[in-house]
N, C-alpha and C. Protein backbone atom coordinates (compact mmCIF):
# COMPACT_ATOMS: atom_id res chain seq x y z
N UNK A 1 33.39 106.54 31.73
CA UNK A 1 33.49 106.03 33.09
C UNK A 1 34.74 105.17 33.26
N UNK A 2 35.17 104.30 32.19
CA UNK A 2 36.14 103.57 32.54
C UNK A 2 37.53 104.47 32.65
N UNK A 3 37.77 105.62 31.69
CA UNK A 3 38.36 106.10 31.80
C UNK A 3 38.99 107.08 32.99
N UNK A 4 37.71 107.18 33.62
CA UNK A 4 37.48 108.16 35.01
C UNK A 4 37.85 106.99 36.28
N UNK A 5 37.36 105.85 36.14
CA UNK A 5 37.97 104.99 36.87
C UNK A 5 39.35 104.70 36.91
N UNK A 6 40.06 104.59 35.88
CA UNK A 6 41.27 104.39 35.80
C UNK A 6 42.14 105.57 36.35
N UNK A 7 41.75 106.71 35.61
CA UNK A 7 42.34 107.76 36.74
C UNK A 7 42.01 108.39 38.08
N UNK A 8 40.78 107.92 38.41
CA UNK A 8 40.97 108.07 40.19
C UNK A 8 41.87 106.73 40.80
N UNK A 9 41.81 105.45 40.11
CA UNK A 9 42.53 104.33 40.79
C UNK A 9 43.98 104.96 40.88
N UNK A 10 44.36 105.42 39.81
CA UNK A 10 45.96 106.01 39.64
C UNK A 10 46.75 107.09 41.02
N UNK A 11 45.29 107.89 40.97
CA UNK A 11 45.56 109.35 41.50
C UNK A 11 45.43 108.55 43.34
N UNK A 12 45.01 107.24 43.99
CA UNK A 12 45.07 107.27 44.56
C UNK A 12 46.05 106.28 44.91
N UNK A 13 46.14 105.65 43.97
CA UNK A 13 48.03 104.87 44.25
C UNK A 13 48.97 106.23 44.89
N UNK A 14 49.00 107.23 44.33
CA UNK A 14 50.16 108.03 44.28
C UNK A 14 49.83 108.89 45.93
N UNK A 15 48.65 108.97 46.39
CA UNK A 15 48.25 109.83 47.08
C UNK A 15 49.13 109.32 48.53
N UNK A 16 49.10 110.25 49.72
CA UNK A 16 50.18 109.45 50.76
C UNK A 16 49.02 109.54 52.18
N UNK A 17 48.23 110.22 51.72
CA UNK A 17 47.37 110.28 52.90
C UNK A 17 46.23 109.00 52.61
N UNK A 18 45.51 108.43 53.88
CA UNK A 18 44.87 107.55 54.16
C UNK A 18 43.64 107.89 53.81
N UNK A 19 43.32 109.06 54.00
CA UNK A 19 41.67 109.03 53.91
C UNK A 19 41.57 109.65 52.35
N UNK A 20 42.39 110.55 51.73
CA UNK A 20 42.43 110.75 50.40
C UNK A 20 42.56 109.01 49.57
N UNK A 21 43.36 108.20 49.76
CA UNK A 21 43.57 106.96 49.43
C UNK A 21 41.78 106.26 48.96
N UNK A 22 41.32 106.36 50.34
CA UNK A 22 40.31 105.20 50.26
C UNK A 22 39.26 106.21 49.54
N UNK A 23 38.99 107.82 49.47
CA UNK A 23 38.22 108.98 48.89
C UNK A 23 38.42 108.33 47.03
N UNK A 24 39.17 108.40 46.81
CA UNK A 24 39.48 107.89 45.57
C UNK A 24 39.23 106.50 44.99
N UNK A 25 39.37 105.24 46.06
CA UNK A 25 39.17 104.03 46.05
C UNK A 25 37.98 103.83 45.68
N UNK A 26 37.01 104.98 46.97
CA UNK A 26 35.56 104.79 46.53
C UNK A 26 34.89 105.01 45.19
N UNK A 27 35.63 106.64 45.19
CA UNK A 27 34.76 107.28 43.41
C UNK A 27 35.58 106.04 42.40
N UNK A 28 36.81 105.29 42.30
CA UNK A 28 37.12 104.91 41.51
C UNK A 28 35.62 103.24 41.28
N UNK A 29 36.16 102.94 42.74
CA UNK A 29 34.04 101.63 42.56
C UNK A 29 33.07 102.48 42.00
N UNK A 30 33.43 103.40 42.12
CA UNK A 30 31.49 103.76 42.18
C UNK A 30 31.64 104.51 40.51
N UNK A 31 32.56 104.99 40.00
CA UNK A 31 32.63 105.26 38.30
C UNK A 31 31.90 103.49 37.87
N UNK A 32 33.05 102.60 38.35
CA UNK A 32 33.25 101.01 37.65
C UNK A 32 31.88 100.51 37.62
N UNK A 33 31.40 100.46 38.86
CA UNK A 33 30.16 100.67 39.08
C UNK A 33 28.74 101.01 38.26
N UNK A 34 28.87 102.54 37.74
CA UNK A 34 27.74 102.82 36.82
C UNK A 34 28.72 102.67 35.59
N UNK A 35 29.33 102.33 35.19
CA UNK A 35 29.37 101.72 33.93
C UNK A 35 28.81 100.17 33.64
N UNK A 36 29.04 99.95 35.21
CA UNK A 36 28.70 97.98 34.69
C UNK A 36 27.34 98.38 34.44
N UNK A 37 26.74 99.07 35.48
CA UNK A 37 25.22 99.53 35.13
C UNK A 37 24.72 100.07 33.87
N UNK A 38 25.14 100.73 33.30
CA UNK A 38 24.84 101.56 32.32
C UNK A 38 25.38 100.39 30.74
N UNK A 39 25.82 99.14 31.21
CA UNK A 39 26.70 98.29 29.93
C UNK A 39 25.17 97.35 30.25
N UNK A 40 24.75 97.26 31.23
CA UNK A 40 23.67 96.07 31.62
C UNK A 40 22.27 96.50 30.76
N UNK A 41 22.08 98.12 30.89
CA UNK A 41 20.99 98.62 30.80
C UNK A 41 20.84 98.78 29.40
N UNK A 42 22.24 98.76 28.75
CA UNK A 42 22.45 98.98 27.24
C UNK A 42 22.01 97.54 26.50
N UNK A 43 22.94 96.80 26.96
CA UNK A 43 23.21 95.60 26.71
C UNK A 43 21.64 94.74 26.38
């Protein structure tokens, strides 16, 4: 997940359109997201 986060954050730095931008912004929270979940549930 972290890894998947890091590359949607990337892929939407580079992107030029607005709604692709924030499409990516989201999946990049929502990877970060179930990892914090999945580190809590471990943890």
């Amino acid at each position: 997940h972290e890894t998947a986060c890091n590359k949607l954050k990337a892929y939407g730095e580079q992107a030029q359109d607005q709604q692709i931008k924030q499409m990516f912004q989201k999946s990049a929270q929502d990877a970060h997201n179930t990892k914090q979940k999945l580190m809590t549930f471990l943890g």
